[in-house]
C-alpha atoms as a PDB file:
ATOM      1  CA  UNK A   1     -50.105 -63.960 -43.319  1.00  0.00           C
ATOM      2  CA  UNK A   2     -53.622 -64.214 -43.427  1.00  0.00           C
ATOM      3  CA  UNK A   3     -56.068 -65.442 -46.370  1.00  0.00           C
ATOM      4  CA  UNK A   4     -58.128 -62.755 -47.674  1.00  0.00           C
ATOM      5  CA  UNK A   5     -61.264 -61.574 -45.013  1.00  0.00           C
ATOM      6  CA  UNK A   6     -63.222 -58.723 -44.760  1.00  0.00           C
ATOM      7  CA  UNK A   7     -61.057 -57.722 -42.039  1.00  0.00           C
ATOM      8  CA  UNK A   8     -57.870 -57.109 -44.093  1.00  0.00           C
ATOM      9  CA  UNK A   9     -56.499 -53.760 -43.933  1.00  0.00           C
ATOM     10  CA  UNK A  10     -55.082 -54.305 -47.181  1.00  0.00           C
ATOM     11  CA  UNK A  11     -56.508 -56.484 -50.389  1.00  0.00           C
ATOM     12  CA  UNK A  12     -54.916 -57.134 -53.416  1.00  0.00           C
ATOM     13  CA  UNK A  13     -55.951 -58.897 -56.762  1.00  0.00           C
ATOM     14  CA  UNK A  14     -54.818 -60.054 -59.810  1.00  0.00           C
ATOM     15  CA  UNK A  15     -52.001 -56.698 -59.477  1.00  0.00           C
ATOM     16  CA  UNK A  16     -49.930 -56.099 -62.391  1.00  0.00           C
ATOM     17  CA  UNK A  17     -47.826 -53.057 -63.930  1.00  0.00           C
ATOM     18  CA  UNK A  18     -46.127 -52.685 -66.805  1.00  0.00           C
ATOM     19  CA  UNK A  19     -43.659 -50.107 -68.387  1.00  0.00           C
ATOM     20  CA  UNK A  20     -43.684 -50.264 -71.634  1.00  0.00           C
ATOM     21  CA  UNK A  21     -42.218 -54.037 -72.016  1.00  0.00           C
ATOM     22  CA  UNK A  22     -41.442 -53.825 -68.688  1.00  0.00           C
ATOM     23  CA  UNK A  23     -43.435 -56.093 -66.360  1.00  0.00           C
ATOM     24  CA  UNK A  24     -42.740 -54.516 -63.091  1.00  0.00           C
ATOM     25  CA  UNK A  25     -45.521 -56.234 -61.222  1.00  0.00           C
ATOM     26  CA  UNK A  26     -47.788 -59.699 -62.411  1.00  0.00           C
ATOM     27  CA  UNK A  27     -50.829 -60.827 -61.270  1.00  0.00           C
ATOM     28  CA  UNK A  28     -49.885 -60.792 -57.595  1.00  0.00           C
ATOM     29  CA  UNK A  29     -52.571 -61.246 -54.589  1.00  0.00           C
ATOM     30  CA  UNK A  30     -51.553 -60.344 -50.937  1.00  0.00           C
ATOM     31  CA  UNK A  31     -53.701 -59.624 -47.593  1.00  0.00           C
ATOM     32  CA  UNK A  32     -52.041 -57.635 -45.240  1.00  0.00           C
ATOM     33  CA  UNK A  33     -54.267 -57.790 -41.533  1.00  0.00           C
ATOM     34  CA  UNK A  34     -54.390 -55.215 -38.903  1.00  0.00           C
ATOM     35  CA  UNK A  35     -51.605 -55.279 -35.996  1.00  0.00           C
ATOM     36  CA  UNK A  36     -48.195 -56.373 -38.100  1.00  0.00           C
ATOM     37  CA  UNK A  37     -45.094 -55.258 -38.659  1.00  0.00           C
ATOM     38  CA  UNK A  38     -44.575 -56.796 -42.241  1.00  0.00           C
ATOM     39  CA  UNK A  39     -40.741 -56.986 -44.107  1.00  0.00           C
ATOM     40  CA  UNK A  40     -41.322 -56.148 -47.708  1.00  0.00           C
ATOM     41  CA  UNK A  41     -38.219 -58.058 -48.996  1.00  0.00           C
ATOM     42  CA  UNK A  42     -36.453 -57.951 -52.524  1.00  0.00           C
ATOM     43  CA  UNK A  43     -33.725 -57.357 -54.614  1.00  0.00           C
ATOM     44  CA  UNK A  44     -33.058 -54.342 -56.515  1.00  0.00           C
ATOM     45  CA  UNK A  45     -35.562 -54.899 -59.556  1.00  0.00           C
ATOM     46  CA  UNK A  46     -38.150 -57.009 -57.723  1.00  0.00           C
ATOM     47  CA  UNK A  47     -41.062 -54.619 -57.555  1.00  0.00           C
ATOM     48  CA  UNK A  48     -40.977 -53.091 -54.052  1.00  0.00           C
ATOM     49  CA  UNK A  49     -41.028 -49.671 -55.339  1.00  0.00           C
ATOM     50  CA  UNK A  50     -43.848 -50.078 -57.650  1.00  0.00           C
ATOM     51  CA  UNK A  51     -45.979 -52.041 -55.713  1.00  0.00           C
ATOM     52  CA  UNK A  52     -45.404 -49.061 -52.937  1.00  0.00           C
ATOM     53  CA  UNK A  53     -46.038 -46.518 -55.028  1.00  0.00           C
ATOM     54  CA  UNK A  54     -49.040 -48.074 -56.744  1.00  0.00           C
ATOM     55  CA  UNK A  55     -50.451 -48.560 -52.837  1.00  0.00           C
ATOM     56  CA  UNK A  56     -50.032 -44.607 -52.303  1.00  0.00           C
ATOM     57  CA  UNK A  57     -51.867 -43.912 -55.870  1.00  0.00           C
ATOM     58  CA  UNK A  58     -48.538 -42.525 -57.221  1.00  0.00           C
ATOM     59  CA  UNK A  59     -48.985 -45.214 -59.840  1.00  0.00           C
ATOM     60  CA  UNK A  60     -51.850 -46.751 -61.722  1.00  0.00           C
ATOM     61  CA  UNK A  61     -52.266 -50.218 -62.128  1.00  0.00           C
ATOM     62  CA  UNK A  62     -51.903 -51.866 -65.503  1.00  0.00           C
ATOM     63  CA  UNK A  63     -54.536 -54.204 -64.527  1.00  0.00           C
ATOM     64  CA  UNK A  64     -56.196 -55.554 -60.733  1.00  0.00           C
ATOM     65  CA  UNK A  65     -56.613 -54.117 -57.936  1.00  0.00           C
ATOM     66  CA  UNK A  66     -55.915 -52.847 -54.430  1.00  0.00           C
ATOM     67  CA  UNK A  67     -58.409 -51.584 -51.524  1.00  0.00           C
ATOM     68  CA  UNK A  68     -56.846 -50.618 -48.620  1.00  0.00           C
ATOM     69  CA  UNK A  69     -59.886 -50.552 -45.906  1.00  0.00           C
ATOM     70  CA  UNK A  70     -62.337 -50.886 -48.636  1.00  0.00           C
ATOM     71  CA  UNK A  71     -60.819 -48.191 -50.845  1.00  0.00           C
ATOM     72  CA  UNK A  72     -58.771 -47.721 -54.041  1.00  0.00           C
ATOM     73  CA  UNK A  73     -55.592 -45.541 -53.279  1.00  0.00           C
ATOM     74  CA  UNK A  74     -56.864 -42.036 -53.713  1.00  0.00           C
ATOM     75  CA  UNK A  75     -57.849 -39.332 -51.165  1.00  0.00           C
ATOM     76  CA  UNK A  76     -59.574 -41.704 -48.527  1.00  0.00           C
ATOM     77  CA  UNK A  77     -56.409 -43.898 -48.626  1.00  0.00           C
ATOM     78  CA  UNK A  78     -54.425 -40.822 -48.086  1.00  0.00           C
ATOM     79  CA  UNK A  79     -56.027 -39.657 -44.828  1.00  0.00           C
ATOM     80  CA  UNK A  80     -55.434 -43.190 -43.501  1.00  0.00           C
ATOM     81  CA  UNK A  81     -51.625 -43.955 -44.942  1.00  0.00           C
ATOM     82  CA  UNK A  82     -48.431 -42.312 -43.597  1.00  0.00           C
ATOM     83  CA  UNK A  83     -45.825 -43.234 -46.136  1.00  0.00           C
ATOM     84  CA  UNK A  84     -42.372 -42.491 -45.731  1.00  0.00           C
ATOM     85  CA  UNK A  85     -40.636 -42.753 -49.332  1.00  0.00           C
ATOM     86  CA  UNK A  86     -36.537 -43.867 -50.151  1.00  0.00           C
ATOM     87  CA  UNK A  87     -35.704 -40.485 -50.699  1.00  0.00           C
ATOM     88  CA  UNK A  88     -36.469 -37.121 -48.597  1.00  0.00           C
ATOM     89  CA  UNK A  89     -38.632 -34.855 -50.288  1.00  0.00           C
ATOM     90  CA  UNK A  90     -38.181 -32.256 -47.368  1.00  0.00           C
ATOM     91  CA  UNK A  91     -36.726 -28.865 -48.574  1.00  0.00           C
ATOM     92  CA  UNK A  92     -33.733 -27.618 -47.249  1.00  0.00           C
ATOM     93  CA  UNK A  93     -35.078 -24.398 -46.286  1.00  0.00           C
ATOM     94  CA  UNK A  94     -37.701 -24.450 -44.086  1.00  0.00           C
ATOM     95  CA  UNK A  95     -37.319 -24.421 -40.291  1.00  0.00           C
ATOM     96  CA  UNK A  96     -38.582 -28.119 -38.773  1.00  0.00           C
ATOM     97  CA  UNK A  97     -41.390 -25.965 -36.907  1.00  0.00           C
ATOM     98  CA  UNK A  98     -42.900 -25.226 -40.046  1.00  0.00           C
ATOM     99  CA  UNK A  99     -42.643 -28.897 -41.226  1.00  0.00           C
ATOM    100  CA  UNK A 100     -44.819 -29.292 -37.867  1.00  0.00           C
ATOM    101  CA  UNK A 101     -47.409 -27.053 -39.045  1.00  0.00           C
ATOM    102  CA  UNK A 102     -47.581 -28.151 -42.752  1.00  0.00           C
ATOM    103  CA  UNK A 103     -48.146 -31.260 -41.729  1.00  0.00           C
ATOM    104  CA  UNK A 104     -50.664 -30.623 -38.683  1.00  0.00           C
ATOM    105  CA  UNK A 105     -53.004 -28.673 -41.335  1.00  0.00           C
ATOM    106  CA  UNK A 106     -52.871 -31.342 -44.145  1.00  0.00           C
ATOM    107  CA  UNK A 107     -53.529 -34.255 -41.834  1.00  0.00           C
ATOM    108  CA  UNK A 108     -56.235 -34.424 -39.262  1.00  0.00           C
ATOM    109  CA  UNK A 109     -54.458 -37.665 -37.759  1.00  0.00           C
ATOM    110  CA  UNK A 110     -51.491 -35.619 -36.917  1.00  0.00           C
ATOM    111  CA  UNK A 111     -50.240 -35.469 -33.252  1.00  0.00           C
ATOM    112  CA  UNK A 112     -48.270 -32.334 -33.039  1.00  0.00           C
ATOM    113  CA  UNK A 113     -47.614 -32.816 -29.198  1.00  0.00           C
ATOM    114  CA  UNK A 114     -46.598 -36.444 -30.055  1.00  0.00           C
ATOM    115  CA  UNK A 115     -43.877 -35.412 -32.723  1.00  0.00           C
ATOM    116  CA  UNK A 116     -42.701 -32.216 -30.315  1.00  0.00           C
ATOM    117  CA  UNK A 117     -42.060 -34.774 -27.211  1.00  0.00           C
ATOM    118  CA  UNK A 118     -40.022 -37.131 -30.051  1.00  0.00           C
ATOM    119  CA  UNK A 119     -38.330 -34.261 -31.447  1.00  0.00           C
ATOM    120  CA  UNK A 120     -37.474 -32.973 -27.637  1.00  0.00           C
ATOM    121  CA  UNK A 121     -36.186 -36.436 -26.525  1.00  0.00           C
ATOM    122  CA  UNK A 122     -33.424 -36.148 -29.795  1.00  0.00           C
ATOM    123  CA  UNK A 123     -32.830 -32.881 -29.019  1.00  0.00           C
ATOM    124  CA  UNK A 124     -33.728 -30.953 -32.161  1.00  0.00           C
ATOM    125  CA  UNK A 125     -35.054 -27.841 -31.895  1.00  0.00           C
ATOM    126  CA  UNK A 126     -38.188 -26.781 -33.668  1.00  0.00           C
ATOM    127  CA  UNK A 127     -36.829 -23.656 -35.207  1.00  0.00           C
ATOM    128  CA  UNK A 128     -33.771 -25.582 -36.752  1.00  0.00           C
ATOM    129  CA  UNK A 129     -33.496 -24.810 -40.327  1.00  0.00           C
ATOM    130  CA  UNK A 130     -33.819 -28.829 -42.141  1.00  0.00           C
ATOM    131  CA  UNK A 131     -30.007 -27.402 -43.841  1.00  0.00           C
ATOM    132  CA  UNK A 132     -28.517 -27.014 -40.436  1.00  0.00           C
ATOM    133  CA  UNK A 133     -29.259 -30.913 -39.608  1.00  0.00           C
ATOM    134  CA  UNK A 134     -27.331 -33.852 -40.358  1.00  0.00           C
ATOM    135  CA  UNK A 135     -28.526 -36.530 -42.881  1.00  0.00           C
ATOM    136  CA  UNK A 136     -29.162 -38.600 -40.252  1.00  0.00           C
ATOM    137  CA  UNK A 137     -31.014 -36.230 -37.919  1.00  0.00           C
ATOM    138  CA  UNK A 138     -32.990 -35.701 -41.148  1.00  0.00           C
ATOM    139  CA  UNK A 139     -33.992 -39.073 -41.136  1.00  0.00           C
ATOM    140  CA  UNK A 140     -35.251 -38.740 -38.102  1.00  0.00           C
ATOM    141  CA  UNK A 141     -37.223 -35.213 -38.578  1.00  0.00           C
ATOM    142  CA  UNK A 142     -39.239 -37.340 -41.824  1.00  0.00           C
ATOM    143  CA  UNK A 143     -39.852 -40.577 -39.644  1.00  0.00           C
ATOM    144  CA  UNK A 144     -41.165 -38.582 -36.322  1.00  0.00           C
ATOM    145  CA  UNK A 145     -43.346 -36.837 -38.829  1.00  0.00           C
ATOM    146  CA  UNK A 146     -44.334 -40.164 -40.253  1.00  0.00           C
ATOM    147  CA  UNK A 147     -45.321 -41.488 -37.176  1.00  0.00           C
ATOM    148  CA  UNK A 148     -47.019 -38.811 -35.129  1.00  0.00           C
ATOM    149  CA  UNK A 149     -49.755 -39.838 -37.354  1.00  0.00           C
ATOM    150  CA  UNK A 150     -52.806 -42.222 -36.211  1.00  0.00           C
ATOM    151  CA  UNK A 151     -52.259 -43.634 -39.478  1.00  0.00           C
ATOM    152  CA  UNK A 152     -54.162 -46.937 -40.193  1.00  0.00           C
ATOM    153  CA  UNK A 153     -51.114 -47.986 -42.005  1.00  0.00           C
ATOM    154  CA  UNK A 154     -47.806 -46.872 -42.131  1.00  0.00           C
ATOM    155  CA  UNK A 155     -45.376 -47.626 -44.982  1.00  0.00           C
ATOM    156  CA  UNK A 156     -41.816 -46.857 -44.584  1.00  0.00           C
ATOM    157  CA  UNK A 157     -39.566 -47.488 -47.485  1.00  0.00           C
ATOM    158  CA  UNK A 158     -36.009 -48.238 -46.427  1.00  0.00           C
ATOM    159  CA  UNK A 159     -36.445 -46.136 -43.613  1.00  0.00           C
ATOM    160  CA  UNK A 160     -32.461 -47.098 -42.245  1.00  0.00           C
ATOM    161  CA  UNK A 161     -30.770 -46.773 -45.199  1.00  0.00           C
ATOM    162  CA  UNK A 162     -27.736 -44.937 -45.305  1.00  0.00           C
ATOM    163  CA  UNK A 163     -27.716 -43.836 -41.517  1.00  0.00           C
ATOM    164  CA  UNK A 164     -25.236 -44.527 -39.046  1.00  0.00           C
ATOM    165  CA  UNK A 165     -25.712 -47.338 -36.537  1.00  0.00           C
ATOM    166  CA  UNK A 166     -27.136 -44.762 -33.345  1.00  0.00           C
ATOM    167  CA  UNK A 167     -29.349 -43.423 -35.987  1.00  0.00           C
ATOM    168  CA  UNK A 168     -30.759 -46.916 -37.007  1.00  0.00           C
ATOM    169  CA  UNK A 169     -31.855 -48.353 -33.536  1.00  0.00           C
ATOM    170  CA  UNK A 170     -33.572 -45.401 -32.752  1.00  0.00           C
ATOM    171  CA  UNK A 171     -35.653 -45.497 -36.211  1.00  0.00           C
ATOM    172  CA  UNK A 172     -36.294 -48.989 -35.410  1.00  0.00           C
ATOM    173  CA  UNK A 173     -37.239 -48.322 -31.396  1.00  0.00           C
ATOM    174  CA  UNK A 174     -39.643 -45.485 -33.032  1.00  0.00           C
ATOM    175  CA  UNK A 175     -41.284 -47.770 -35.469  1.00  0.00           C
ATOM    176  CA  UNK A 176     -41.500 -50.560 -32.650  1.00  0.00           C
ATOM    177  CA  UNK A 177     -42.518 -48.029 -30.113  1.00  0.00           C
ATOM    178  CA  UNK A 178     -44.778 -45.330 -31.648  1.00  0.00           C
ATOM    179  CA  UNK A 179     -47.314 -46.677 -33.653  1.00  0.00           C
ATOM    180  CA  UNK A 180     -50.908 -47.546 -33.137  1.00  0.00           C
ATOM    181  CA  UNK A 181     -51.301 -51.429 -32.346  1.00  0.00           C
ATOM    182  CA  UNK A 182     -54.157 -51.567 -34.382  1.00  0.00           C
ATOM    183  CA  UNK A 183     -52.828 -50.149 -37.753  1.00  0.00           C
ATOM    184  CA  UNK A 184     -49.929 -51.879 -39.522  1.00  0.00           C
ATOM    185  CA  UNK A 185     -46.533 -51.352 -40.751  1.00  0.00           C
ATOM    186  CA  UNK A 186     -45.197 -52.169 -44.463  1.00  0.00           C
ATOM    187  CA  UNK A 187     -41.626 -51.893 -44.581  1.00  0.00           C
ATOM    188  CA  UNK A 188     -39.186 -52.476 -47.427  1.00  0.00           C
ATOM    189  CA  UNK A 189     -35.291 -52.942 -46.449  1.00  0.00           C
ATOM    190  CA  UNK A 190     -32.381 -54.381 -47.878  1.00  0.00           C
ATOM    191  CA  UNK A 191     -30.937 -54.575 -44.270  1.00  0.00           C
ATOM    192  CA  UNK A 192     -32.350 -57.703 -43.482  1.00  0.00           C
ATOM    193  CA  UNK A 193     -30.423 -58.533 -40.634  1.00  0.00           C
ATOM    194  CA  UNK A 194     -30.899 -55.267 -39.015  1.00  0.00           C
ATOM    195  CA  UNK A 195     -35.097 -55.692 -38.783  1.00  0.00           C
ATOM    196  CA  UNK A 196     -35.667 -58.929 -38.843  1.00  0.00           C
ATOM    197  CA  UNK A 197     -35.875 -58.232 -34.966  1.00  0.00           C
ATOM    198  CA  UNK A 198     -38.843 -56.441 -35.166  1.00  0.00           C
ATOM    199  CA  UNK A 199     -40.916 -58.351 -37.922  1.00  0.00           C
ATOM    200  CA  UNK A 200     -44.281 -60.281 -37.881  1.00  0.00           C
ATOM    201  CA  UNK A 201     -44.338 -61.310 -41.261  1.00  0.00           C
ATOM    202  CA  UNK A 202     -42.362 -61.376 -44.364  1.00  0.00           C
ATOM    203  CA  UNK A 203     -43.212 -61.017 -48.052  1.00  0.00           C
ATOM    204  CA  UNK A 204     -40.280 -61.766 -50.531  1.00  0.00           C
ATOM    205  CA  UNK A 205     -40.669 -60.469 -53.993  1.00  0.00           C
ATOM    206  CA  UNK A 206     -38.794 -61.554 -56.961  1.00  0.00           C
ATOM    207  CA  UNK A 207     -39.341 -60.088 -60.550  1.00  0.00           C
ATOM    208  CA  UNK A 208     -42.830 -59.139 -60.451  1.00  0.00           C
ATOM    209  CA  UNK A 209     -44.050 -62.269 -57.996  1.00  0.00           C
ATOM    210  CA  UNK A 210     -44.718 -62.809 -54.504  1.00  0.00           C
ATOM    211  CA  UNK A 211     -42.869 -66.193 -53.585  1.00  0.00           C
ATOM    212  CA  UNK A 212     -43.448 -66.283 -50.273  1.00  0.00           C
ATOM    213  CA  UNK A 213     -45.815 -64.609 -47.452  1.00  0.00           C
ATOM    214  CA  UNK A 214     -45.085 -66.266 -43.984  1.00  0.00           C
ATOM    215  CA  UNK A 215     -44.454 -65.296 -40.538  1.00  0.00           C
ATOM    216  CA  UNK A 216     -40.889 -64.943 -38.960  1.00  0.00           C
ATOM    217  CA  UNK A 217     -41.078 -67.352 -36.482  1.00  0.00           C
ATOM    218  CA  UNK A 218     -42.366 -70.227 -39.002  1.00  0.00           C
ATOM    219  CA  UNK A 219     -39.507 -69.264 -41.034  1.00  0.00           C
ATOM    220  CA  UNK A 220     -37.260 -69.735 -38.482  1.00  0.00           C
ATOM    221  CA  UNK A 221     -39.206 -73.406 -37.275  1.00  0.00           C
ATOM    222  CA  UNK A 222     -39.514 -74.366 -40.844  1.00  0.00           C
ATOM    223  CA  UNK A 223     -35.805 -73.778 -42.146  1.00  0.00           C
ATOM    224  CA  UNK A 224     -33.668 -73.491 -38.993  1.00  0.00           C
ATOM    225  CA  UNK A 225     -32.478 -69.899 -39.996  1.00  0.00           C
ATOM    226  CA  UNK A 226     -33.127 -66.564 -39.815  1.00  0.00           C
ATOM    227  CA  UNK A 227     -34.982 -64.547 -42.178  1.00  0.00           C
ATOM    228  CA  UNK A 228     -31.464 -63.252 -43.501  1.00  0.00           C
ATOM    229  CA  UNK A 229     -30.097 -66.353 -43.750  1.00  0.00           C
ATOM    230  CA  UNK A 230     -33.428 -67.978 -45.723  1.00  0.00           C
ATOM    231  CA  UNK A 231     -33.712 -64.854 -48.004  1.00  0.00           C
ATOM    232  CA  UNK A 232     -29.410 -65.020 -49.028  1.00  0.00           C
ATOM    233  CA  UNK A 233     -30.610 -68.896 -49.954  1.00  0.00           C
ATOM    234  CA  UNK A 234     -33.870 -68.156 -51.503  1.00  0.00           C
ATOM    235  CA  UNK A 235     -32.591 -64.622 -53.828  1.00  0.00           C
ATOM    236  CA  UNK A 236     -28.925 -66.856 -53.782  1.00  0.00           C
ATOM    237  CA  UNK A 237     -26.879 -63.299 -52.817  1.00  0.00           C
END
């Protein structure tokens, strides 16, 4: 991971969040560059959900900071983050074509031809209704809607949980396949094993602290193991 540089897509200082006596997040300070595919790795209780939410402005910070390309989370963030959250906040009752529409109007990075060619290639038609669809295929509707943006960066929170195997590798071929090279991907799992794959970089949080930023493949020179291996030692699960 790289030191902090004008050039970082994402800056963070001094980051902390509390509820009530809480302390979710403390004092943390993390550079994420352009062009990676970055594991956001914890166990339940470490602070992966907070520190997402407080990088999409759904939180406020107790204290510090973040700028993604020069900015505080707030509108500008918005129009260059494509965030897919835990849980699906797609209702039931809308047909998917509408889902393309909603989200061609609110975002001018959305490709609409892009997300019709993905949505072809699985064979879900546009005026399904989101009830008629599998959880799975759901998972796949919110990710091709995800990324059919030209989103600068793209955080997916466990994007493969709770999906059956065929569903997984195509989420993963998707995030390895359709994003913009330039931008980067944040992307919190459990499922270690399952990404490790297709990672850059790792960041392991534990209680509120980052105890490690470091590429996979000095991880795997360093210790002699993979990523899963060195995180069941490190978080001892």
């Amino acid at each position: 991971m790289s030191e902090a540089s004008a050039s970082s897509l994402v800056s963070i200082r001094g980051l902390s969040k509390k509820y009530g006596k809480h302390q979710a997040l403390d004092n943390i300070n993390l550079e994420i560059p352009r062009g990676k595919i970055i594991g956001l790795l914890g166990t339940n209780g470490s602070g992966k959900t907070t520190l997402i939410k407080l990088m999409n402005g759904l939180l406020v910070p107790s204290k510090g900071q973040i700028l993604i390309k020069g900015n505080a989370p707030g509108v500008e963030t918005k129009a260059c983050v494509s965030y897919l959250p835990e849980r699906s906040y797609l209702p039931d009752n809308i047909r998917v074509s509408h889902l393309l529409s909603y989200f061609t109007d609110f975002y001018e990075d959305f490709d609409e031809n892009k997300a019709l060619s993905m949505l072809s290639s699985l064979q879900i038609a546009p005026d399904s209704f989101l009830k008629s669809l599998s959880k799975g295929t759901k998972e796949k509707v919110q990710l091709i809607m995800v990324m059919s943006r030209r989103a600068s960066l793209y955080i997916l929170d466990e994007p493969i949980a709770g999906v059956d195997p065929a569903a997984r590798d195509y989420i993963l071929k998707t995030i390895i396949r359709d994003y913009n090279e330039e931008a980067s991907i944040l992307l919190s799992t459990h499922l270690i094993s399952d990404i490790e794959t297709i990672l850059d970089d790792v960041i392991f949080l534990k209680d509120g602290h980052i105890t490690l930023t470091s590429s996979v493949e000095d991880i795997r020179n360093r210790y002699g193991k993979s990523v899963d291996s060195y995180f069941r030692e490190v978080f001892a699960c």
